[in-house]
PDB file of N, CA and C in Angstrom:
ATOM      1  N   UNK A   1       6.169  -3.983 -12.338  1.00  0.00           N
ATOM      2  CA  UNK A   1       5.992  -2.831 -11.480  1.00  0.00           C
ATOM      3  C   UNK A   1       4.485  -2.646 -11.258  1.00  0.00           C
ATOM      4  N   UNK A   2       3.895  -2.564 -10.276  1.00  0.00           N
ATOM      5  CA  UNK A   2       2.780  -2.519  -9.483  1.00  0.00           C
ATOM      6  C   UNK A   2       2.195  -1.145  -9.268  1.00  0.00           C
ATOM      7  N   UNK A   3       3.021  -0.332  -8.699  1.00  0.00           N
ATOM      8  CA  UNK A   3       2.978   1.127  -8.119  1.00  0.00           C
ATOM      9  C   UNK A   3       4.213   1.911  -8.522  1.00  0.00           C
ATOM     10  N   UNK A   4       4.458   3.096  -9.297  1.00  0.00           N
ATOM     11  CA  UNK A   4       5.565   3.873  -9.615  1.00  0.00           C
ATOM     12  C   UNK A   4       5.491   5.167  -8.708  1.00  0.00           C
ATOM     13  N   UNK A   5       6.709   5.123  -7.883  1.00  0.00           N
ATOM     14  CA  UNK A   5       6.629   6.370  -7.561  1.00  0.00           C
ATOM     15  C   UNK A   5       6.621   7.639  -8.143  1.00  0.00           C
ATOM     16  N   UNK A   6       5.741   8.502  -7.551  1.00  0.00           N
ATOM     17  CA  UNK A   6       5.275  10.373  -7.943  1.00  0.00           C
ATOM     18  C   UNK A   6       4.272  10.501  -8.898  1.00  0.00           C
ATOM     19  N   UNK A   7       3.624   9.092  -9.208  1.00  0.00           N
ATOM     20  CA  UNK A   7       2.581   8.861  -9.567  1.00  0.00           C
ATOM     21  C   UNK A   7       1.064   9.119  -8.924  1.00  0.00           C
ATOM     22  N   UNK A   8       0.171   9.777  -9.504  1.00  0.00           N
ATOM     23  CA  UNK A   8      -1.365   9.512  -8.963  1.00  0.00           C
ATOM     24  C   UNK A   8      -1.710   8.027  -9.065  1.00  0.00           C
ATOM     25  N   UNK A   9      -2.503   7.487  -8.104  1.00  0.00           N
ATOM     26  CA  UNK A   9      -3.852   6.427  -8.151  1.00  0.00           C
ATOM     27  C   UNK A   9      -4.730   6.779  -8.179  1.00  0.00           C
ATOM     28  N   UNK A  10      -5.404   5.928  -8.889  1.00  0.00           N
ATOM     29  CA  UNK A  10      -7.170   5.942  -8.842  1.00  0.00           C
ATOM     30  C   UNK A  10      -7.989   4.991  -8.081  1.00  0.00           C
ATOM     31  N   UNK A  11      -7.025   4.287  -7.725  1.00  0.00           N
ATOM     32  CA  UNK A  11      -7.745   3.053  -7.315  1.00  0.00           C
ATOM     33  C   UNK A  11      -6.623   2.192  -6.037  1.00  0.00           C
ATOM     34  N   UNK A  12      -6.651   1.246  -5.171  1.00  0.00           N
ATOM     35  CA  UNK A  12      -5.710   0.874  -4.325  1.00  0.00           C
ATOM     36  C   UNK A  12      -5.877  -0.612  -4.747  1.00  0.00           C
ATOM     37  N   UNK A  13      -4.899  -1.125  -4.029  1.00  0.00           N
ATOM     38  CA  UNK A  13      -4.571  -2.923  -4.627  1.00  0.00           C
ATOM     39  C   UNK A  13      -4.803  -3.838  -3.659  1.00  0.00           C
ATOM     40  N   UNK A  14      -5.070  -4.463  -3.519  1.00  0.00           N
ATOM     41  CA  UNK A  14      -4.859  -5.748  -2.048  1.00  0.00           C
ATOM     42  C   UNK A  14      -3.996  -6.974  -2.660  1.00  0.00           C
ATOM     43  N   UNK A  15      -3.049  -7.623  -2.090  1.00  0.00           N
ATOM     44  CA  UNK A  15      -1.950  -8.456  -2.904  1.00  0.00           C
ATOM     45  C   UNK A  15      -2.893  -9.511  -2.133  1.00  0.00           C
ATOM     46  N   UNK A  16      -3.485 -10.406  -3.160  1.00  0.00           N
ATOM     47  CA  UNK A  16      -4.376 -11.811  -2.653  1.00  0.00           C
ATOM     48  C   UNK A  16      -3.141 -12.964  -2.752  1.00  0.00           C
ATOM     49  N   UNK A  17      -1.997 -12.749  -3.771  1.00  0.00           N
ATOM     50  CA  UNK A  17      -1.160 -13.674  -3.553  1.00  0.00           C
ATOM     51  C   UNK A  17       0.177 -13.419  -3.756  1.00  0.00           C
ATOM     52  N   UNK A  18       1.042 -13.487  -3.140  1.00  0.00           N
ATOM     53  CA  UNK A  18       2.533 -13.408  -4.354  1.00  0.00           C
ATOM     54  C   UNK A  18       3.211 -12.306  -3.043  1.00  0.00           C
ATOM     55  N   UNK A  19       3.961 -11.655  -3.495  1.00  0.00           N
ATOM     56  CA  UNK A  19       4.599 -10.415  -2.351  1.00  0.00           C
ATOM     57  C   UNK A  19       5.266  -9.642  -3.432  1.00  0.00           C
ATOM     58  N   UNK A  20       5.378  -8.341  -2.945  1.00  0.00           N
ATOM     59  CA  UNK A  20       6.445  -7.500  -3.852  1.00  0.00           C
ATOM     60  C   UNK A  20       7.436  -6.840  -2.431  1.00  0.00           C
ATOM     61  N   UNK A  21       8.100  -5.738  -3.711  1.00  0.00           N
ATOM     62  CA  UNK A  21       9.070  -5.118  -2.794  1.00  0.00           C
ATOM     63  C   UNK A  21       8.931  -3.653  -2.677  1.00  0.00           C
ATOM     64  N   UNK A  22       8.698  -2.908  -1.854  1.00  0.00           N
ATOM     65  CA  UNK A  22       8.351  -1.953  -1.846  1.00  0.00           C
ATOM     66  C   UNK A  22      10.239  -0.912  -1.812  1.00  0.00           C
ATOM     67  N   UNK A  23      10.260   0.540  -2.762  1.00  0.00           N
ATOM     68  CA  UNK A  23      10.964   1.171  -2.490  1.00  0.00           C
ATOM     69  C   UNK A  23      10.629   2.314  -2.724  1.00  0.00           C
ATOM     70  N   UNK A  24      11.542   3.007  -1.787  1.00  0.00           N
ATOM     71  CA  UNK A  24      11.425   4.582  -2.060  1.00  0.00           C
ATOM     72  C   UNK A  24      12.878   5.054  -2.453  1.00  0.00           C
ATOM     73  N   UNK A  25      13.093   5.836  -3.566  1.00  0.00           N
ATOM     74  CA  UNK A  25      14.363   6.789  -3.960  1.00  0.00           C
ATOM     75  C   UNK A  25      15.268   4.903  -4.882  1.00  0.00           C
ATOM     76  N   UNK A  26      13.981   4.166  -5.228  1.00  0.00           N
ATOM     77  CA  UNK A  26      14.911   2.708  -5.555  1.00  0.00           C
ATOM     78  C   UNK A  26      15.533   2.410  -4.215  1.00  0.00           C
ATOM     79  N   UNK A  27      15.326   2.597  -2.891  1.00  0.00           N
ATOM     80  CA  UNK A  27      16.289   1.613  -1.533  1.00  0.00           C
ATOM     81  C   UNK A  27      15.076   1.016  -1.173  1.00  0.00           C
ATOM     82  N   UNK A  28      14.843  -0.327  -0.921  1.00  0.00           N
ATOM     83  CA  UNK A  28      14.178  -1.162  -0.522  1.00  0.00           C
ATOM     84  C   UNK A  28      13.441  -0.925   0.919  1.00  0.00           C
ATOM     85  N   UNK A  29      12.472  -0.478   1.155  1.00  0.00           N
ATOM     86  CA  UNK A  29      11.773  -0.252   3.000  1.00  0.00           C
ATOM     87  C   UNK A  29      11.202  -0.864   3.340  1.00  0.00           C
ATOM     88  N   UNK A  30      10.763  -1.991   2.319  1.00  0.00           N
ATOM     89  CA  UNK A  30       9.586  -3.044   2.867  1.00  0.00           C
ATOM     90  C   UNK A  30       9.103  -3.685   1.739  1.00  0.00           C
ATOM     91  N   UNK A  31       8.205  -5.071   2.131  1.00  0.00           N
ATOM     92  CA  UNK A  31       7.767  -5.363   1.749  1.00  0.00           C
ATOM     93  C   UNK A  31       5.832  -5.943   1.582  1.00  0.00           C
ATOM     94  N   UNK A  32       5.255  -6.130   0.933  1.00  0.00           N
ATOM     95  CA  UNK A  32       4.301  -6.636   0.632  1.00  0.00           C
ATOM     96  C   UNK A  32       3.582  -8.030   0.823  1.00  0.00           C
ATOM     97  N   UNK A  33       2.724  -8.180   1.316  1.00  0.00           N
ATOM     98  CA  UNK A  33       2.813 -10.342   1.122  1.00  0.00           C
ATOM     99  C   UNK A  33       0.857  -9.869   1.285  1.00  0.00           C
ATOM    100  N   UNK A  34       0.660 -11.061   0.827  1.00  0.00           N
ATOM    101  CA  UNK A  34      -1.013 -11.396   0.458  1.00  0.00           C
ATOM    102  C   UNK A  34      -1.884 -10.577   2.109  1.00  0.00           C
ATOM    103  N   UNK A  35      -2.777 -10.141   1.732  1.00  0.00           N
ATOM    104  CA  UNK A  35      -3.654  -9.570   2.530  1.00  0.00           C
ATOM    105  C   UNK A  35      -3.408  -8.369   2.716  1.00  0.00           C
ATOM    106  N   UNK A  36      -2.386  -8.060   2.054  1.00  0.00           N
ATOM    107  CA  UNK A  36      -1.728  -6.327   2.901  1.00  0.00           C
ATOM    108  C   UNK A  36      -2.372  -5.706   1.223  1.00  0.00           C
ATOM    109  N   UNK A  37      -2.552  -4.172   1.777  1.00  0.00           N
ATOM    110  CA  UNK A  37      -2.800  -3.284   1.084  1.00  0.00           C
ATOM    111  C   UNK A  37      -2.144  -2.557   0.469  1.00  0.00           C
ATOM    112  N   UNK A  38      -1.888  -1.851  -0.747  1.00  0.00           N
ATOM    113  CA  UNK A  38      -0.610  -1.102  -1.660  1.00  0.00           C
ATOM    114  C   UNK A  38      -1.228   0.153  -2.159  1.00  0.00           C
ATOM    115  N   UNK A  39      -0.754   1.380  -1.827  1.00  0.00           N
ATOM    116  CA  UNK A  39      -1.137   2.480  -2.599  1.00  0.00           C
ATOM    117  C   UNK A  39      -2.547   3.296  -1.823  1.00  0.00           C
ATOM    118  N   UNK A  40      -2.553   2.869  -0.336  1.00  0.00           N
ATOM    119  CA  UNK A  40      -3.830   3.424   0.200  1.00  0.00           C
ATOM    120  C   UNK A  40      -3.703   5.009   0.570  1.00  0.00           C
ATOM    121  N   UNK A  41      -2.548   5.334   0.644  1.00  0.00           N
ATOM    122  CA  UNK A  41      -1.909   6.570   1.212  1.00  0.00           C
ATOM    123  C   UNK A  41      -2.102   7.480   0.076  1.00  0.00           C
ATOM    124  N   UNK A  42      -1.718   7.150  -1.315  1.00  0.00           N
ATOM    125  CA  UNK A  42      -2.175   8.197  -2.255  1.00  0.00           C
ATOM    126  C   UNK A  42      -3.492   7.878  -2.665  1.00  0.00           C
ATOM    127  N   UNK A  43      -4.083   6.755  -2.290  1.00  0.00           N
ATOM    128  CA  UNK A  43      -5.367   6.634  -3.048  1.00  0.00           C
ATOM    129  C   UNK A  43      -6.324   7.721  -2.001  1.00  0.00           C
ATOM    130  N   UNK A  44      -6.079   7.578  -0.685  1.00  0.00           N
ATOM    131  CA  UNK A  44      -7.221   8.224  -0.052  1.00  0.00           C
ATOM    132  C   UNK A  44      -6.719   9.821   0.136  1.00  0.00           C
ATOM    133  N   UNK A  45      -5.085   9.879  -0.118  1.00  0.00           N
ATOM    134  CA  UNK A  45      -5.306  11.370   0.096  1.00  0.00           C
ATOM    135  C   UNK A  45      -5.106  11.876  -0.997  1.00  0.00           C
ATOM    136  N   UNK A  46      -4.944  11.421  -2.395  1.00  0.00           N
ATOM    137  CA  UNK A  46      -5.786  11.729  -3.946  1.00  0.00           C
ATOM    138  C   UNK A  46      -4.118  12.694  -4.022  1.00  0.00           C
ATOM    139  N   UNK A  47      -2.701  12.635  -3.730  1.00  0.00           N
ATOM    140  CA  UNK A  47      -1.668  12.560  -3.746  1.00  0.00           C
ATOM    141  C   UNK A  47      -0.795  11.834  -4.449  1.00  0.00           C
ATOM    142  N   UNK A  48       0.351  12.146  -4.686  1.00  0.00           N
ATOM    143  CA  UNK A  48       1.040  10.959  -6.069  1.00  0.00           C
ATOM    144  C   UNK A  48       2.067   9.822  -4.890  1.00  0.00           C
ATOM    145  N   UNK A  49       2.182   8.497  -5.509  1.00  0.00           N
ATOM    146  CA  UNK A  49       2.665   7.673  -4.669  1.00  0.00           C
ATOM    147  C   UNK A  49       3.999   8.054  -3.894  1.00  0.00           C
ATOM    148  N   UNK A  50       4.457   7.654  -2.860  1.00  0.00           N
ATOM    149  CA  UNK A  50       5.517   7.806  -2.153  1.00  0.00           C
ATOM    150  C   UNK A  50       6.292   6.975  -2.285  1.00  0.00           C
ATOM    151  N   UNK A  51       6.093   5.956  -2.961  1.00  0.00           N
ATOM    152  CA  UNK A  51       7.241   4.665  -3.102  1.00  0.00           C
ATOM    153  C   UNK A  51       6.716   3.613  -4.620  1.00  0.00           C
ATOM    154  N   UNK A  52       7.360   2.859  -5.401  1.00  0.00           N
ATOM    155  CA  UNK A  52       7.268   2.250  -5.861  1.00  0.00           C
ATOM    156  C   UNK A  52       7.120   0.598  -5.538  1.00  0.00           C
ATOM    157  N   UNK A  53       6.118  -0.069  -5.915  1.00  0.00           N
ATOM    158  CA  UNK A  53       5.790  -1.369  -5.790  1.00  0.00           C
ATOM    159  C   UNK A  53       6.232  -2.054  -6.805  1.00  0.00           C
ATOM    160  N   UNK A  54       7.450  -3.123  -6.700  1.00  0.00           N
ATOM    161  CA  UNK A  54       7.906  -4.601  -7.620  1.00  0.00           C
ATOM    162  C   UNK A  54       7.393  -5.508  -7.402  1.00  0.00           C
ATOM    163  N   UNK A  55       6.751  -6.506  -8.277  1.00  0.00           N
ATOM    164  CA  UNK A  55       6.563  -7.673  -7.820  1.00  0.00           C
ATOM    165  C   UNK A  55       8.088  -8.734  -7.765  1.00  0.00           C
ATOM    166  N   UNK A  56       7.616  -9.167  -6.347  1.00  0.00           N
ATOM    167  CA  UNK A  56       9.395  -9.724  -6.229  1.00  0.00           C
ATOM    168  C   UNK A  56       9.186 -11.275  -6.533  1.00  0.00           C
ATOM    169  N   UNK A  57       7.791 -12.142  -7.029  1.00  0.00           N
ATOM    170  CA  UNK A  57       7.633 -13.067  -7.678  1.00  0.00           C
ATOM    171  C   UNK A  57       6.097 -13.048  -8.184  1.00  0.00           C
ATOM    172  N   UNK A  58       5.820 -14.040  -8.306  1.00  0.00           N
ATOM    173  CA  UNK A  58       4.055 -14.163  -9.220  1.00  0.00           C
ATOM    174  C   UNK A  58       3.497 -13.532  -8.144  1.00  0.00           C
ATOM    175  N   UNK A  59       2.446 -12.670  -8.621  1.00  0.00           N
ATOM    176  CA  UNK A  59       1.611 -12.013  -7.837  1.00  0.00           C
ATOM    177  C   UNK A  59       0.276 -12.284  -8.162  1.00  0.00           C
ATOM    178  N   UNK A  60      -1.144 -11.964  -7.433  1.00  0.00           N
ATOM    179  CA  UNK A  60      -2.119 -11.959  -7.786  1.00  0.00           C
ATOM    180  C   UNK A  60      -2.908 -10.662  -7.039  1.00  0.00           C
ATOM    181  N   UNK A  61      -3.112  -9.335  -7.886  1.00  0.00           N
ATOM    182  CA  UNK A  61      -3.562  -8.527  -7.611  1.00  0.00           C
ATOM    183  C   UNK A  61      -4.850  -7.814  -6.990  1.00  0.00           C
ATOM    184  N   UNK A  62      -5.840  -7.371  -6.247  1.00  0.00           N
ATOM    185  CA  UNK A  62      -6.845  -6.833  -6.952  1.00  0.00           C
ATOM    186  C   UNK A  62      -7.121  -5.720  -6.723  1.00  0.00           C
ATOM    187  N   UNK A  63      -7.784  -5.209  -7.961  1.00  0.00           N
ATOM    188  CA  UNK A  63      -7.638  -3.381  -8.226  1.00  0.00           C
ATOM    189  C   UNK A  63      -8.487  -2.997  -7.629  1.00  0.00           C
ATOM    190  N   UNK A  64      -8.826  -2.204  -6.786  1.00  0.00           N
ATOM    191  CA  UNK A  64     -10.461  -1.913  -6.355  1.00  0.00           C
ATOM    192  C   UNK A  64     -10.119  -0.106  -6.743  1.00  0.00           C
ATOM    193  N   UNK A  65     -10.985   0.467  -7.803  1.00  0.00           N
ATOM    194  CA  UNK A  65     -11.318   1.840  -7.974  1.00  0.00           C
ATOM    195  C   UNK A  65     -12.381   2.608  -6.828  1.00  0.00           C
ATOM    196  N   UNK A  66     -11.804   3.738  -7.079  1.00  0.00           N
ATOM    197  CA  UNK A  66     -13.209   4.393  -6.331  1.00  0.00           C
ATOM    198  C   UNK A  66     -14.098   3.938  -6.063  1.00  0.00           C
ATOM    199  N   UNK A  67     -15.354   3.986  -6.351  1.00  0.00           N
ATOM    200  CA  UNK A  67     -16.509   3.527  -7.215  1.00  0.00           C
ATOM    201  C   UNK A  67     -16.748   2.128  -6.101  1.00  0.00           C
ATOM    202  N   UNK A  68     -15.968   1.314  -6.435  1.00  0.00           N
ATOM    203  CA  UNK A  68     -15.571  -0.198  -6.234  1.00  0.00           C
ATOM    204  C   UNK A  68     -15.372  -0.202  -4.478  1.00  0.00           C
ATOM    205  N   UNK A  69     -14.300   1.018  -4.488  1.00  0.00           N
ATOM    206  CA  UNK A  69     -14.366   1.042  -2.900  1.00  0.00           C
ATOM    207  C   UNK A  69     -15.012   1.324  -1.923  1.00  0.00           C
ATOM    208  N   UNK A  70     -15.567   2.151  -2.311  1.00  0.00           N
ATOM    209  CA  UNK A  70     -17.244   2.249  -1.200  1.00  0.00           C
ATOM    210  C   UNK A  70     -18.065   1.135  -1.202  1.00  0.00           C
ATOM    211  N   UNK A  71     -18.252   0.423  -2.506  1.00  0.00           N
ATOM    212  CA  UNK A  71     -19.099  -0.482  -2.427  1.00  0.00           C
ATOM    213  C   UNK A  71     -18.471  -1.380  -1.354  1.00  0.00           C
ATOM    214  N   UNK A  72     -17.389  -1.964  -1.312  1.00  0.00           N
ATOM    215  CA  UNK A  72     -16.770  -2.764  -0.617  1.00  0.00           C
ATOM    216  C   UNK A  72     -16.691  -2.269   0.905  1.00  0.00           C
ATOM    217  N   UNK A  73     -16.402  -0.665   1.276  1.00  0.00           N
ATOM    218  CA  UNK A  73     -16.626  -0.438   2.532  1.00  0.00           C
ATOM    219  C   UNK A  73     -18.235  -0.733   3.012  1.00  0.00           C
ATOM    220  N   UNK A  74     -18.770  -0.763   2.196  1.00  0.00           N
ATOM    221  CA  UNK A  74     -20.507  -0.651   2.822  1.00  0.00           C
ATOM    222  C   UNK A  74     -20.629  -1.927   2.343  1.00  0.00           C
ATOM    223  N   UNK A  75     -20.161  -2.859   2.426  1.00  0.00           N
ATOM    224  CA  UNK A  75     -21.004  -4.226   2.051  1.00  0.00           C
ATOM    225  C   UNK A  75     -20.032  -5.116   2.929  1.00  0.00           C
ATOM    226  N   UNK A  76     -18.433  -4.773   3.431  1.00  0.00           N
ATOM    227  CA  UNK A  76     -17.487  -5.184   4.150  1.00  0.00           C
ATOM    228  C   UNK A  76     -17.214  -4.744   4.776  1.00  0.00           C
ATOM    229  N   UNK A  77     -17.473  -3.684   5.891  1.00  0.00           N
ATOM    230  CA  UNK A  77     -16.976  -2.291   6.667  1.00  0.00           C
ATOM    231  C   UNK A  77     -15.493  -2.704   7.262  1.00  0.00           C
ATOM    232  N   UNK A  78     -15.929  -4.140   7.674  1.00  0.00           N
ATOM    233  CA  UNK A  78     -14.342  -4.844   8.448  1.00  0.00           C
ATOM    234  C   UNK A  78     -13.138  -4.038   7.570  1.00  0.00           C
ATOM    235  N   UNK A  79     -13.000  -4.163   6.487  1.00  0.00           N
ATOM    236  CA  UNK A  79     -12.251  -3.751   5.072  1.00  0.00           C
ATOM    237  C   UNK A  79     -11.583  -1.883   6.051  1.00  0.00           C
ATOM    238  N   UNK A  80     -12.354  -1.610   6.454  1.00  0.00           N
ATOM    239  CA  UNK A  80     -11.793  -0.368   6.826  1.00  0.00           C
ATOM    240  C   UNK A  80     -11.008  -0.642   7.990  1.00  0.00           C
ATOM    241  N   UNK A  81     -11.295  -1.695   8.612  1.00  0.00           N
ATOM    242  CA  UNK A  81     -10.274  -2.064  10.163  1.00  0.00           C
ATOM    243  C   UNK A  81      -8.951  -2.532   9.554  1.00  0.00           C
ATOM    244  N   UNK A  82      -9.201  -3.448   8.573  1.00  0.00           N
ATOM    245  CA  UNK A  82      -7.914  -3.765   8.352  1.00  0.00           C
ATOM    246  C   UNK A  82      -7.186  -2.800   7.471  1.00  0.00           C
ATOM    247  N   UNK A  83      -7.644  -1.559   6.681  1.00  0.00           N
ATOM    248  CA  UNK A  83      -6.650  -0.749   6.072  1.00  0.00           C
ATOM    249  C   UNK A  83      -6.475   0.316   7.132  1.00  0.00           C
ATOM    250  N   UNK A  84      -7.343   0.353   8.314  1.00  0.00           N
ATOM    251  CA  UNK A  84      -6.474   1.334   9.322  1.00  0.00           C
ATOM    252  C   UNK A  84      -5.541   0.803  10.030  1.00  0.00           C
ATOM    253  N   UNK A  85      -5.508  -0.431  10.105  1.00  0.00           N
ATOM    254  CA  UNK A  85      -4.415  -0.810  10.866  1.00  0.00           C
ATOM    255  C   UNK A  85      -3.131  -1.326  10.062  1.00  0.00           C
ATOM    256  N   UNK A  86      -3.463  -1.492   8.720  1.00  0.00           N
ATOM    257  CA  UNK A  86      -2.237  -0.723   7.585  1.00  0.00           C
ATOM    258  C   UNK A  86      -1.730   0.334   7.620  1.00  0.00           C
ATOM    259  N   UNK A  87      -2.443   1.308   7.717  1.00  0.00           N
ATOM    260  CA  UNK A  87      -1.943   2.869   7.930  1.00  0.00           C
ATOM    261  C   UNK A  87      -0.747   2.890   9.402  1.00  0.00           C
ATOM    262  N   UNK A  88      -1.833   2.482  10.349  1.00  0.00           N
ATOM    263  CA  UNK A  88      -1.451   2.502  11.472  1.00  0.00           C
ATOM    264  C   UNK A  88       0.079   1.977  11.765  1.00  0.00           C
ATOM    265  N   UNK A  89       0.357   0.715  11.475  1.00  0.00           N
ATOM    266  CA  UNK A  89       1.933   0.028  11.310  1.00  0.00           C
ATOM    267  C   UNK A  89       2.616   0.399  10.672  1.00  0.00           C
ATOM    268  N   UNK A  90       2.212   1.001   9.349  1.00  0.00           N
ATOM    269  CA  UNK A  90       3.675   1.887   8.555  1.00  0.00           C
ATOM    270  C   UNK A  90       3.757   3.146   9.050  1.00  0.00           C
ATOM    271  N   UNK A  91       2.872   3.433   9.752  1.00  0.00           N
ATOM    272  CA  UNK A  91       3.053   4.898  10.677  1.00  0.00           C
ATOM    273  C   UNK A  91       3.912   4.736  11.750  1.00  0.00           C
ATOM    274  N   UNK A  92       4.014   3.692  12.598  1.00  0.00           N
ATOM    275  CA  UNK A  92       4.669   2.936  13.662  1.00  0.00           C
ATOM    276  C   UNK A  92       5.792   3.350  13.165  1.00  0.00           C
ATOM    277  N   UNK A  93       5.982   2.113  12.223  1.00  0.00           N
ATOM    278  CA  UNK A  93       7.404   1.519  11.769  1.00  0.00           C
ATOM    279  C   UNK A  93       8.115   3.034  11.103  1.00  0.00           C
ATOM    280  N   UNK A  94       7.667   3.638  10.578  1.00  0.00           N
ATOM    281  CA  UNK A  94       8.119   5.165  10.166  1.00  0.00           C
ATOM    282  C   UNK A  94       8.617   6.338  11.226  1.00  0.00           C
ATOM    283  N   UNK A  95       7.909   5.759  12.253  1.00  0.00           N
ATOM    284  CA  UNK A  95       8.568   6.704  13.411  1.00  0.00           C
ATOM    285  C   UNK A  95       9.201   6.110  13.972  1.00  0.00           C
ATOM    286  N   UNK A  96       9.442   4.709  13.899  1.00  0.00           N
ATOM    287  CA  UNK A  96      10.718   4.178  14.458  1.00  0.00           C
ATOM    288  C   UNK A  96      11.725   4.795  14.079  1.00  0.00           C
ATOM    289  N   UNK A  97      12.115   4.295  12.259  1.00  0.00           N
ATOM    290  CA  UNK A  97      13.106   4.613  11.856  1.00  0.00           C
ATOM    291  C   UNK A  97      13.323   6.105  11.819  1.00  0.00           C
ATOM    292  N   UNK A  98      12.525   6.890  11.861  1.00  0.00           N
ATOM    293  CA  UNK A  98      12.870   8.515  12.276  1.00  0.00           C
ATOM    294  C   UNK A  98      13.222   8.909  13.628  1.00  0.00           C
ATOM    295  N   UNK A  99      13.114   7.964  14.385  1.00  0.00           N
ATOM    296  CA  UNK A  99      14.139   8.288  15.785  1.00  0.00           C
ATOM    297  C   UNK A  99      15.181   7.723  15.601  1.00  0.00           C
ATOM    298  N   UNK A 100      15.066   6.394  15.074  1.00  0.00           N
ATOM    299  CA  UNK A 100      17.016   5.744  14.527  1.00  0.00           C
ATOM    300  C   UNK A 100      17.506   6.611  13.610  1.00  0.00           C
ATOM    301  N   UNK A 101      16.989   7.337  13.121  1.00  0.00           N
ATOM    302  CA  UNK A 101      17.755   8.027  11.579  1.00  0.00           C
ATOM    303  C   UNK A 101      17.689   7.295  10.275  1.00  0.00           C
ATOM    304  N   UNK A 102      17.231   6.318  10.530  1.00  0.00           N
ATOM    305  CA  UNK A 102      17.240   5.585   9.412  1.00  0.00           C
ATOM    306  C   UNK A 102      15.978   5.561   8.234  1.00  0.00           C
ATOM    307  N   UNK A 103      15.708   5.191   6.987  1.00  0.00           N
ATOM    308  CA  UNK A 103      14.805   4.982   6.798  1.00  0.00           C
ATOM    309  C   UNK A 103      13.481   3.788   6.947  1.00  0.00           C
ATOM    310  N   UNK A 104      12.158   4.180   6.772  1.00  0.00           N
ATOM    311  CA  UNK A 104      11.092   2.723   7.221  1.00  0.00           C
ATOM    312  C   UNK A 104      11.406   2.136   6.864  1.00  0.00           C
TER     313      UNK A 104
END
């Protein structure tokens, strides 16, 4: 387990290898695969997680804390394009399934 839901973060993850499975309430909404980001939603709004992260085989993690993450926005700024456009697609895909009724 990666991320437990109703949990605080301190820090957000980037999956460099492996994929997990993302759920909310335990029903499966998605998943994870290398380059994508995990836990940015409670990390930046300092909120407890909304879903739980499994690794659904070998993974290779990396933790970036606070601290860690600024450094990385100011030395990588790109780093912020690609976690807005993380935000951005599970925001998509979330209002999809809230006009189907269904969940993301």
């Amino acid at each position: 387990m990666l991320i437990r839901q109703g949990e605080p973060l301190c820090e957000v993850f980037v999956m460099v290898d492996g994929a997990a499975d993302v759920l909310v309430d335990g029903v499966k909404v998605g998943r994870v695969v290398a380059g994508e980001f995990m836990g940015e939603m409670s990390f930046l709004t300092e909120t407890n997680c909304g879903a739980t992260v499994v690794a659904s085989e070998d993974c290779m993690v990396q933790v970036i804390d606070r601290d860690s993450f600024a450094a990385v926005i100011r030395f990588r700024p790109q780093t912020m394009f690609v976690l807005a456009r993380t935000l951005a697609e599970r925001l998509v895909r979330a209002n999809l399934a809230s006009v189907a009724g269904v969940r993301p």
